[in-house]
N, C-alpha and C. Protein backbone atom coordinates (compact mmCIF):
# COMPACT_ATOMS: atom_id res chain seq x y z
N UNK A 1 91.11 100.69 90.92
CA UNK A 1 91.95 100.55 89.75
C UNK A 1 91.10 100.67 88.49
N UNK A 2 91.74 101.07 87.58
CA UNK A 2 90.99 101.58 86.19
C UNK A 2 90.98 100.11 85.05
N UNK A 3 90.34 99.69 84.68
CA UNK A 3 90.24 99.08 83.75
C UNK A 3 91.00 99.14 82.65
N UNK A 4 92.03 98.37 82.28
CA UNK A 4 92.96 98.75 81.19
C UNK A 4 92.39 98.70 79.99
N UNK A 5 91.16 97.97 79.76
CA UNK A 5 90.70 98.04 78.39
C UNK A 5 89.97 99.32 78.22
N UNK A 6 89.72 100.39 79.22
CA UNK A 6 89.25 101.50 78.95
C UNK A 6 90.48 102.89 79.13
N UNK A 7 91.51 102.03 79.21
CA UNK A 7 92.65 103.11 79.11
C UNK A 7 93.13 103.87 77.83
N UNK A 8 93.58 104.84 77.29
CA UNK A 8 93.76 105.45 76.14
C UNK A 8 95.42 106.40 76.29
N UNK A 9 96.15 105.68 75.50
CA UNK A 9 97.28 106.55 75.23
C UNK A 9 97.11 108.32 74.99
N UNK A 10 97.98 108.83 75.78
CA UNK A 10 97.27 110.33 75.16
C UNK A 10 98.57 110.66 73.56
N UNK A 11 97.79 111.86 72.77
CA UNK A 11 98.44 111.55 71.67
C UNK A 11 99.77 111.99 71.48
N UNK A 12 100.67 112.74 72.63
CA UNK A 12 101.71 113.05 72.37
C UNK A 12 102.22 113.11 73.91
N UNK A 13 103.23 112.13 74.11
CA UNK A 13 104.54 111.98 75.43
C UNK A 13 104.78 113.29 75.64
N UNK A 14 104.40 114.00 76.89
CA UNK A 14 104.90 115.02 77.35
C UNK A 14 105.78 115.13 79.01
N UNK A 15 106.63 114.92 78.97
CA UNK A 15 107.80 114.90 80.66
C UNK A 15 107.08 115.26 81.07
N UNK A 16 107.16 114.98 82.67
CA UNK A 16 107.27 115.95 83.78
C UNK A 16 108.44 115.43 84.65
N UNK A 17 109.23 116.31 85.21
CA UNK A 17 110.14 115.88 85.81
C UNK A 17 110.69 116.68 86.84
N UNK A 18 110.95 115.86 88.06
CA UNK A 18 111.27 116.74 89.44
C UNK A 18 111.31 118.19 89.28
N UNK A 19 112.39 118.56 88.98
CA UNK A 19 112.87 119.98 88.53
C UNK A 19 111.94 120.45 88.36
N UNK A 20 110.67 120.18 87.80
CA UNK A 20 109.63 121.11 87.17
C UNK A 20 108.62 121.14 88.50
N UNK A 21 108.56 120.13 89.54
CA UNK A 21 107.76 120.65 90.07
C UNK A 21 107.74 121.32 90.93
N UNK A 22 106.78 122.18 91.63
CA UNK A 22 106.42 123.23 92.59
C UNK A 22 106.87 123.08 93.98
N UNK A 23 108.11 123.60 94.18
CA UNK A 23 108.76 123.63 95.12
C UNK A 23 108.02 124.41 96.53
N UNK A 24 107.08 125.15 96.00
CA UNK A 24 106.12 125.73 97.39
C UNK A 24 105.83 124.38 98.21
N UNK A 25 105.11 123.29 97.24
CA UNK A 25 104.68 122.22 98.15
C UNK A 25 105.47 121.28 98.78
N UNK A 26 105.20 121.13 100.12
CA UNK A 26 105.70 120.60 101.10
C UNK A 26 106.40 119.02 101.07
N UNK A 27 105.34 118.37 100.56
CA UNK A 27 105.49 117.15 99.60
C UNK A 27 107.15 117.13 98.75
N UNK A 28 106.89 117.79 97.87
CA UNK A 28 107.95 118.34 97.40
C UNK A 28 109.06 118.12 97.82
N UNK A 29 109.31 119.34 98.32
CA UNK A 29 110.30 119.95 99.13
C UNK A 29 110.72 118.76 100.06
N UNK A 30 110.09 118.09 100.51
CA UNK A 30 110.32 117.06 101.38
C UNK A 30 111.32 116.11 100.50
N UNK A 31 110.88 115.38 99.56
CA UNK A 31 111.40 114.24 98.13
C UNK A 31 112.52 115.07 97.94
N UNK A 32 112.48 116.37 97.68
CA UNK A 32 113.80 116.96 97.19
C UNK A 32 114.97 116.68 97.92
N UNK A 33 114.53 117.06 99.83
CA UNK A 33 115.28 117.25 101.00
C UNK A 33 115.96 115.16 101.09
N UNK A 34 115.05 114.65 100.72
CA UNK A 34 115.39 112.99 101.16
C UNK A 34 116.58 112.49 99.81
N UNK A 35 116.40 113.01 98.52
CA UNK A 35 116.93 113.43 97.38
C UNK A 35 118.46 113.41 97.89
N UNK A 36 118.29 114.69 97.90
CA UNK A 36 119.79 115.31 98.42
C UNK A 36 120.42 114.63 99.49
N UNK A 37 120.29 114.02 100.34
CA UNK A 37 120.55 113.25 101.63
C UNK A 37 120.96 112.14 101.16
N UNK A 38 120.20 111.23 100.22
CA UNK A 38 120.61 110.15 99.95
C UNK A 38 121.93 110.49 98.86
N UNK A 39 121.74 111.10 97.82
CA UNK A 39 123.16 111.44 97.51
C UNK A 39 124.25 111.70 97.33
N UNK A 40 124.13 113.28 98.97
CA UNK A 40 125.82 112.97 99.42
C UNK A 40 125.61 111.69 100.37
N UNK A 41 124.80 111.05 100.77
CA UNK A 41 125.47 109.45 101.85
C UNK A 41 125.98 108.31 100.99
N UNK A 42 125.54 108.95 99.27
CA UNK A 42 126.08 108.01 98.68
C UNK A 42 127.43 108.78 98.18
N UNK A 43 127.55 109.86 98.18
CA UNK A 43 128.58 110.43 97.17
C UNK A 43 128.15 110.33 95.48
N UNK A 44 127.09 111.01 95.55
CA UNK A 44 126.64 110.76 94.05
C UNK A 44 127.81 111.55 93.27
N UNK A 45 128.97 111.13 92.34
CA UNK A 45 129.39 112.06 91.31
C UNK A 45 128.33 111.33 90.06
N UNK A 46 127.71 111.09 89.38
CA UNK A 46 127.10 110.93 88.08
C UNK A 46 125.64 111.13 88.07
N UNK A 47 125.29 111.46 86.52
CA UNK A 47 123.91 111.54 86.46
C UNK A 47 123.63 110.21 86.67
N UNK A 48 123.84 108.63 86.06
CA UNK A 48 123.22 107.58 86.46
C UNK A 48 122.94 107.11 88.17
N UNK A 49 123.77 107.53 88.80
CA UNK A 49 123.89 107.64 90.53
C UNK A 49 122.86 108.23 90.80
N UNK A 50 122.48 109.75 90.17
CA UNK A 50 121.56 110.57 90.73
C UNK A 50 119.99 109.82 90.32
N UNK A 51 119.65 109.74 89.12
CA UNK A 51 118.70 109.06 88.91
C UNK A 51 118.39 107.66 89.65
N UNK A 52 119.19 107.33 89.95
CA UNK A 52 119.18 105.66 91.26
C UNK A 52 118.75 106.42 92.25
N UNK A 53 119.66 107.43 92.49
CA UNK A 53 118.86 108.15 94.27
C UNK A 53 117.31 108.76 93.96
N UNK A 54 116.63 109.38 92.88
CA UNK A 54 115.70 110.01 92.60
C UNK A 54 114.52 108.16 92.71
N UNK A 55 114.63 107.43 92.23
CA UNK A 55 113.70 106.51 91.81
C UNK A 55 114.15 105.90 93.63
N UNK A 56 114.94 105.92 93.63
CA UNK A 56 115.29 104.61 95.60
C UNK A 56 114.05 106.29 96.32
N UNK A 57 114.22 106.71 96.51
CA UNK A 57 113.63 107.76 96.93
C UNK A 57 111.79 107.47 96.72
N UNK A 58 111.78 107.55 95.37
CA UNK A 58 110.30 107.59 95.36
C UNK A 58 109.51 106.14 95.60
N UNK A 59 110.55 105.07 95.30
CA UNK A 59 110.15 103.73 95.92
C UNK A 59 109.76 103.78 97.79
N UNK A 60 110.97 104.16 98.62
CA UNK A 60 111.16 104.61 99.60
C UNK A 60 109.53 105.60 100.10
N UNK A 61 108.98 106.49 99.46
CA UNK A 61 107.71 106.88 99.63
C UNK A 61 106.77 106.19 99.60
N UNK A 62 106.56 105.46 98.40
CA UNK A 62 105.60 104.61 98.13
C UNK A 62 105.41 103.45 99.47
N UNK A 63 106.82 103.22 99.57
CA UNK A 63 106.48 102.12 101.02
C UNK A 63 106.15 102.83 101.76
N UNK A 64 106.19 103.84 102.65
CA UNK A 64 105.87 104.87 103.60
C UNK A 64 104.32 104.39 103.37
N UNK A 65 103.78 105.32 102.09
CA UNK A 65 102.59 105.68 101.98
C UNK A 65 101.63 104.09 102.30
N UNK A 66 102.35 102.83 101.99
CA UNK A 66 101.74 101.45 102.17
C UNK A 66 101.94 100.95 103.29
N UNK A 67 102.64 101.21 103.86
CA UNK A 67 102.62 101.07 105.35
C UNK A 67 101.66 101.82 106.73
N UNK A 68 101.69 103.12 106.09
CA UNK A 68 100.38 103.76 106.65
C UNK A 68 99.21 103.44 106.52
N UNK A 69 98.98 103.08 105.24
CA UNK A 69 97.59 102.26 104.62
C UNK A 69 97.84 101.05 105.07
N UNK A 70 98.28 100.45 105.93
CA UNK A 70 98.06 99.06 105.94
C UNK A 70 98.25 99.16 108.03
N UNK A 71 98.09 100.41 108.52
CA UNK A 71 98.19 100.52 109.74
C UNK A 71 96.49 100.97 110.20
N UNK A 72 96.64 102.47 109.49
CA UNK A 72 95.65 103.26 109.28
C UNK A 72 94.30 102.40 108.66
N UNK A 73 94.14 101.79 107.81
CA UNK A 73 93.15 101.47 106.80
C UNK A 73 93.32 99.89 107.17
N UNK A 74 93.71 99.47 107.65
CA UNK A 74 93.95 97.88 107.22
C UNK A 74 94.24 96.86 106.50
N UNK A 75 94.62 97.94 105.08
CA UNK A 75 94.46 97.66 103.58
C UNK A 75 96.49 97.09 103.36
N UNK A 76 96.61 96.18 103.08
CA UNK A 76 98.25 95.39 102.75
C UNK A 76 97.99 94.69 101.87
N UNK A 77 99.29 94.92 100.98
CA UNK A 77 99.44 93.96 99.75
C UNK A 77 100.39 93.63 99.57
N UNK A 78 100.71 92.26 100.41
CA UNK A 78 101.84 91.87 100.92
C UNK A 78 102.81 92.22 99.50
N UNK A 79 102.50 90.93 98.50
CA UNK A 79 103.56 90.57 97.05
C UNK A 79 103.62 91.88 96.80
N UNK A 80 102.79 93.07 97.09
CA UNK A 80 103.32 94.30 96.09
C UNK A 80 103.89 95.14 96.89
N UNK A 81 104.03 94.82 98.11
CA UNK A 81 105.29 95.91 99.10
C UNK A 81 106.39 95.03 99.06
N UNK A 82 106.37 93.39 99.22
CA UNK A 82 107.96 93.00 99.33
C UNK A 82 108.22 92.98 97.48
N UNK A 83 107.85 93.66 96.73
CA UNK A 83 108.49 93.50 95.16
C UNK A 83 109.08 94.92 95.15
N UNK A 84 108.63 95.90 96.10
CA UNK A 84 108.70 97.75 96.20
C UNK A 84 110.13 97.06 96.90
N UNK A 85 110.01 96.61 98.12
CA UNK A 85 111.22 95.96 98.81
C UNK A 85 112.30 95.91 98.25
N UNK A 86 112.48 95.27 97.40
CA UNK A 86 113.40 93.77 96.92
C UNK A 86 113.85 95.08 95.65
N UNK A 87 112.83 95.80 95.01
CA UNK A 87 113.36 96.90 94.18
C UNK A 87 114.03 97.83 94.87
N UNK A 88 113.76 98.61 96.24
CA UNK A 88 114.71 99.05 97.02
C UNK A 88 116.03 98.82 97.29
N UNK A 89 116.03 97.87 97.86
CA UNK A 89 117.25 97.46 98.14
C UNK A 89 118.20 97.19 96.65
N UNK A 90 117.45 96.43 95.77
CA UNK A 90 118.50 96.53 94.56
C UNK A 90 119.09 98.26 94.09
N UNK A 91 118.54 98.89 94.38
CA UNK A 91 118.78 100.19 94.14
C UNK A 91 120.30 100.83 95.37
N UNK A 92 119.51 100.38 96.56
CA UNK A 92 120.18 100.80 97.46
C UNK A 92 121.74 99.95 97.35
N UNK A 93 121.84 98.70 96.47
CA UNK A 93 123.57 97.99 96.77
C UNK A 93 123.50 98.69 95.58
N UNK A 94 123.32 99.16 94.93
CA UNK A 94 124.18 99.49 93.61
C UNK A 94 124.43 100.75 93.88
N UNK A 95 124.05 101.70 94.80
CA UNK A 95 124.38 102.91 95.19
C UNK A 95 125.49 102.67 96.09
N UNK A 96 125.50 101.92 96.93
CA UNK A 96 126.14 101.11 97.75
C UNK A 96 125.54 102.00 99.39
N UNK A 97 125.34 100.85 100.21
CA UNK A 97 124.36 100.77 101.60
C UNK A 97 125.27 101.65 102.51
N UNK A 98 126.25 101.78 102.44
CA UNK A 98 127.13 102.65 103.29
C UNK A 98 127.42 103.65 102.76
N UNK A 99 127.71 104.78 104.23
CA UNK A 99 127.68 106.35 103.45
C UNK A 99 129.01 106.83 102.97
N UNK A 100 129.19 107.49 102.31
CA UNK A 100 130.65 107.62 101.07
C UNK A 100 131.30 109.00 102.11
N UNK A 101 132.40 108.98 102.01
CA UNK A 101 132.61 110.37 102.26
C UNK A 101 133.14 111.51 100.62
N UNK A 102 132.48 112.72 100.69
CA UNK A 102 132.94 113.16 99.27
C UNK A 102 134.58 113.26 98.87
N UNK A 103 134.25 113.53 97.65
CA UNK A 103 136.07 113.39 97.37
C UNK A 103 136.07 115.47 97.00
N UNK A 104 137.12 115.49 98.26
CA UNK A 104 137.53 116.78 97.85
C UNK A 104 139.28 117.09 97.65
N UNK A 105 139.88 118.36 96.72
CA UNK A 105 141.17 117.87 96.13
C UNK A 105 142.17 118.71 97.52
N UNK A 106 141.02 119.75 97.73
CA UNK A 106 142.03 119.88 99.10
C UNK A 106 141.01 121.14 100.14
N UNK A 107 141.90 121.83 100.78
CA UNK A 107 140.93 122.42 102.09
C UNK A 107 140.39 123.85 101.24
N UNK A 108 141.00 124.32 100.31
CA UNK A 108 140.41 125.51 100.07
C UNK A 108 139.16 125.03 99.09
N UNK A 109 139.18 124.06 98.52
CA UNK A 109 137.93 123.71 97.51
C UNK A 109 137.18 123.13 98.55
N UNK A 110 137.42 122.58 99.77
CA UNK A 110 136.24 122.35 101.15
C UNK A 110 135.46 123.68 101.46
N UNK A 111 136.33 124.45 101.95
CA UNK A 111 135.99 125.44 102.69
C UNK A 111 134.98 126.44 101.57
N UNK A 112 135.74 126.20 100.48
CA UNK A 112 134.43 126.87 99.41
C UNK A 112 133.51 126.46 98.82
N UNK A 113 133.45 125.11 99.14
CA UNK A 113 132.06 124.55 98.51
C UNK A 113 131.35 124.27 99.51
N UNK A 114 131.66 125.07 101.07
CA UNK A 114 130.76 124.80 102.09
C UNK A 114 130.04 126.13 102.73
N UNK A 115 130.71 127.68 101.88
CA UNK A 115 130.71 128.48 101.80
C UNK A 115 129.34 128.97 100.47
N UNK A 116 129.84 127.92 99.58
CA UNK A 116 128.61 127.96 98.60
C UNK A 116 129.44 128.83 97.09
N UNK A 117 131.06 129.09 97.32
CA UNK A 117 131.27 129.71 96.66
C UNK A 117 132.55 129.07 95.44
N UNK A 118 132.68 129.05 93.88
CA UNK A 118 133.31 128.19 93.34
C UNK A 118 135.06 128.18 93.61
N UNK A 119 135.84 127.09 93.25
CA UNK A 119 136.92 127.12 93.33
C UNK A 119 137.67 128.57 93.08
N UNK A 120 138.66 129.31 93.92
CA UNK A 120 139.28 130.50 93.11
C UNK A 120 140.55 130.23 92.38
């Protein structure tokens, strides 16, 4: 860990954000694939929904990645995986823990949005 008294703001906030990154990598592509999964099981209709599934997601990694390190390496930190925890799950009831089925208005807007093609 870095020493915060040798940390330095850089001089101008610049994003980065999913969308922008490099979909070649596997990594990636993976977060994207877990992304999408968790959102139709939730029935995401909103951007605030989607951003809950994007952050439950990368929490969801982070435990992965601490659980391996604490198999692999021996290395656990208990208070800072059950706080990743306890932030999970708050994420996960407000999405709500059970999977949604989507709302569609009838069979031809099914059959075309499974087709890939818009309402006619």
């Amino acid at each position: 860990m870095r020493d915060r008294k040798t940390q330095t703001l850089p001089a101008r906030f610049v994003p980065q954000f999913w969308g922008d990154a490099d979909g070649r990598i596997a990594i990636i592509r993976e977060i994207r694939r877990r992304v999408d999964l968790l959102k139709a099981d939730t029935a995401s209709d909103s951007y605030q929904k989607d951003i809950l599934c994007e952050r439950a997601i990368f929490i969801a990694c982070q435990l992965e990645t601490q659980e391996r390190a604490a198999i692999e390496k021996g290395r656990f930190d208990a208070g800072r995986y059950t706080q990743m925890v306890n932030a999970l799950v708050g994420l996960l009831r407000s999405l709500g823990l059970e999977r949604k089925a989507k709302k569609v208005d009838d069979l031809r807007s099914y059959v075309a949005s499974k087709n890939g093609r818009e309402r006619e």
